[in-house]
C-alpha atoms as a PDB file:
ATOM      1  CA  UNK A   1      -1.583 -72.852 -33.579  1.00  0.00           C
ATOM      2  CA  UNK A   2       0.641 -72.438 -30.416  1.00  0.00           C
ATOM      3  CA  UNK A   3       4.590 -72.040 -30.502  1.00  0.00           C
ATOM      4  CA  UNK A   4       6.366 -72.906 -27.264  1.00  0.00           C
ATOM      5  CA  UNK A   5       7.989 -69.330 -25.549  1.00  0.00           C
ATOM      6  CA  UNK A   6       5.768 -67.510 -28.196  1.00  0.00           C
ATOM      7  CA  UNK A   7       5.632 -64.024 -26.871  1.00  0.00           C
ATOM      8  CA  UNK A   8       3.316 -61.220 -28.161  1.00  0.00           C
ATOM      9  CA  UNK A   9       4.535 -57.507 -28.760  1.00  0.00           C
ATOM     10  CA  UNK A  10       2.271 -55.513 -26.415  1.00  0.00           C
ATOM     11  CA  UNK A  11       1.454 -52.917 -28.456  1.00  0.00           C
ATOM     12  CA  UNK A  12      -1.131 -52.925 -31.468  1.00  0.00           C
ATOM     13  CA  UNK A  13       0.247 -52.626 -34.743  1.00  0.00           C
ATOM     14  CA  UNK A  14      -0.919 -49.160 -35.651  1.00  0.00           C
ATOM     15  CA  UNK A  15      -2.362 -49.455 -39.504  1.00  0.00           C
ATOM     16  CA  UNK A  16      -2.440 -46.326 -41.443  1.00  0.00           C
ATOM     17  CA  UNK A  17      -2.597 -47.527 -44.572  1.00  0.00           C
ATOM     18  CA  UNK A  18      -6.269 -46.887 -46.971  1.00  0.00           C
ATOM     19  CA  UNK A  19      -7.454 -50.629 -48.248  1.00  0.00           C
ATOM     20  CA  UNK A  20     -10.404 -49.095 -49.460  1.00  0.00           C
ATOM     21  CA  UNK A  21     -10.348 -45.609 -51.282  1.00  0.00           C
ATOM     22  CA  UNK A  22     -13.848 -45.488 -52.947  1.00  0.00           C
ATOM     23  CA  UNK A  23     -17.188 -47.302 -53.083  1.00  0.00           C
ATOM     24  CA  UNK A  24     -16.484 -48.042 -56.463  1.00  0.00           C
ATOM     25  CA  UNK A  25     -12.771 -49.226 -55.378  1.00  0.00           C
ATOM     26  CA  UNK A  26     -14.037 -51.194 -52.646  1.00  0.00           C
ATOM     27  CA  UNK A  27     -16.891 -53.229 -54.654  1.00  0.00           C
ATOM     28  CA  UNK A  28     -13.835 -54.009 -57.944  1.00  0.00           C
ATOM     29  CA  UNK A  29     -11.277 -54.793 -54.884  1.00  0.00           C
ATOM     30  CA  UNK A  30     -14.058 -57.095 -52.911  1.00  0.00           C
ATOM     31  CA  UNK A  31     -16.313 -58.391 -54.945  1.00  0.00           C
ATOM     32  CA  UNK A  32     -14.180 -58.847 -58.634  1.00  0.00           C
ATOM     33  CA  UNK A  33     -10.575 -59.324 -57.239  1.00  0.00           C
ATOM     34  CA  UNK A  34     -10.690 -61.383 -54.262  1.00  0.00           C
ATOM     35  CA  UNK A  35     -13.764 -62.904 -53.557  1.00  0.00           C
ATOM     36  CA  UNK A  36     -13.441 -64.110 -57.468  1.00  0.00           C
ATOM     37  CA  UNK A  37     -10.361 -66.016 -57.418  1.00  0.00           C
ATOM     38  CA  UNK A  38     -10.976 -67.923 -54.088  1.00  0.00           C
ATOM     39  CA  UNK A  39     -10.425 -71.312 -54.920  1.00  0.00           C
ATOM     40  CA  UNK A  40     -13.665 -73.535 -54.541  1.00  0.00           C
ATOM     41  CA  UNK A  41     -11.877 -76.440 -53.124  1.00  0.00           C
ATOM     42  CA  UNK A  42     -10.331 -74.118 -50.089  1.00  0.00           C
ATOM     43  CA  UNK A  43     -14.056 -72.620 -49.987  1.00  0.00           C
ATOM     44  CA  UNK A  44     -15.178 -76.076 -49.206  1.00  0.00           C
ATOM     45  CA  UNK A  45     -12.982 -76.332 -46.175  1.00  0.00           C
ATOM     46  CA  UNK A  46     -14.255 -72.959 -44.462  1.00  0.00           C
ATOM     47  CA  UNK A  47     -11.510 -70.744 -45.364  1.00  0.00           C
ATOM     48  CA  UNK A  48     -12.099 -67.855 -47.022  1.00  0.00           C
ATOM     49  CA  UNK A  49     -15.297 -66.757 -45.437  1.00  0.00           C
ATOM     50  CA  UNK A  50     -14.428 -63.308 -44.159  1.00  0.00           C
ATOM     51  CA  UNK A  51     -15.705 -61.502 -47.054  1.00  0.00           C
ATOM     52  CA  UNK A  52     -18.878 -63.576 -47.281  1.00  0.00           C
ATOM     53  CA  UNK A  53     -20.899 -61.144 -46.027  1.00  0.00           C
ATOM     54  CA  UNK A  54     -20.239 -58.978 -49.045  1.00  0.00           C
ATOM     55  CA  UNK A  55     -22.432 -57.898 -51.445  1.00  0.00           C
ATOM     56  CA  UNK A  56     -23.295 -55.431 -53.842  1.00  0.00           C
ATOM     57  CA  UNK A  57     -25.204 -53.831 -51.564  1.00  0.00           C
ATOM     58  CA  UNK A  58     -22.559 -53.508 -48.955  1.00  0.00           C
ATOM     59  CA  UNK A  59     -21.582 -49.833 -48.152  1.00  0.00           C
ATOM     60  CA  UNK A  60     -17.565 -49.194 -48.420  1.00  0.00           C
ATOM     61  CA  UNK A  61     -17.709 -46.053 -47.239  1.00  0.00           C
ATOM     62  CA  UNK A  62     -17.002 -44.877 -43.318  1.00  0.00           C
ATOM     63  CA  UNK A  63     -19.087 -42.492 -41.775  1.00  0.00           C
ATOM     64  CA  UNK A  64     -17.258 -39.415 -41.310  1.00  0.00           C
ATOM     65  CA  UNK A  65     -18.829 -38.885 -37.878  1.00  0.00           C
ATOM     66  CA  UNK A  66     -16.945 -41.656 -36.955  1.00  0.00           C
ATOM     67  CA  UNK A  67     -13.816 -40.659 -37.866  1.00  0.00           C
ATOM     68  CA  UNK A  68     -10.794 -39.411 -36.010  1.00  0.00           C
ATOM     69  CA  UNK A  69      -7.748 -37.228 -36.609  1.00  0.00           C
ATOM     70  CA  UNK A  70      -4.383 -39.115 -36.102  1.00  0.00           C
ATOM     71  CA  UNK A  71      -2.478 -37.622 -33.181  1.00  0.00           C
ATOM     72  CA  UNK A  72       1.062 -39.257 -32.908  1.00  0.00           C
ATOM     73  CA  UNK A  73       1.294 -38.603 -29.452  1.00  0.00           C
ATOM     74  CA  UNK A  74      -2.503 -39.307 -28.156  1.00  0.00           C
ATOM     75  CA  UNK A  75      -2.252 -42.990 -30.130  1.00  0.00           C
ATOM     76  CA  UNK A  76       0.770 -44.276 -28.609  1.00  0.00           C
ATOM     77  CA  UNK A  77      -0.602 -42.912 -24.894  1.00  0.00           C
ATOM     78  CA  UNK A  78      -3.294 -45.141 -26.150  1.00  0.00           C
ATOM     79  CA  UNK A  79      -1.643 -48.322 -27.169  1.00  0.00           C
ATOM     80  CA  UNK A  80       0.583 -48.101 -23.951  1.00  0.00           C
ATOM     81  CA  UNK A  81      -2.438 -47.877 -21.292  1.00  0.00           C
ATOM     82  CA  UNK A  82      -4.085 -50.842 -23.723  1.00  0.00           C
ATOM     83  CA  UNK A  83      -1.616 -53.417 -24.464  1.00  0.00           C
ATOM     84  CA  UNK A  84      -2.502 -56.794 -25.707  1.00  0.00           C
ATOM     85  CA  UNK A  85      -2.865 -59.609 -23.630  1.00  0.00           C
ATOM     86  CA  UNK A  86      -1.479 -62.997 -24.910  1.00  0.00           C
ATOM     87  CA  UNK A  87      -3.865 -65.422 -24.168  1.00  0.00           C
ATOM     88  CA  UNK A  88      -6.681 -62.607 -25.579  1.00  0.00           C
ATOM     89  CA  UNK A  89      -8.296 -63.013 -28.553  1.00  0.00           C
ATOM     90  CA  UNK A  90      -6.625 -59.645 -30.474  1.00  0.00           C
ATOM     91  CA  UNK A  91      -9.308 -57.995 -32.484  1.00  0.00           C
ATOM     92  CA  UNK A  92      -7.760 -55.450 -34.610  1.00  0.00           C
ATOM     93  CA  UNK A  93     -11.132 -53.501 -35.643  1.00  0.00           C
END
């Protein structure tokens, strides 16, 4: 979709918010509560497809190695010297 004099806010919406608390949390959120109430019509059409890879199998839980402390001040130094681009495709991983 494109909107004529659409302009994007440079700066990446900072999410610190915890979708996913537990494994168990994660597989009842995912697997009972969303990907079970997807209608099968939309389903047909494509949409809906970002959980597909989703199983029972699939491991919730972030490896602590990978994690990072929030810093206030070293984020936004971050998201200034990284702004977003409009005509980028924004990934938001």
């Amino acid at each position: 979709m494109e909107f004529e004099g659409r302009q994007v806010y440079p700066i990446r919406f900072l999410l610190k918010h915890y979708p996913i608390r537990s494994q168990a949390h994660g597989q009842h959120k995912v697997l009972t509560e969303r990907k079970g109430r997807f209608d099968p019509e939309e389903r047909a059409r494509g949409w809906h497809v970002h959980y597909d890879h989703v199983d029972t199998q699939t491991s919730f839980i972030v490896d602590p190695t990978r994690l990072e402390r929030y810093d206030s001040i070293k984020t936004k130094q971050f998201l200034l010297k990284h702004p977003i681009q409009p005509d980028s495709n924004v990934s938001f991983d």
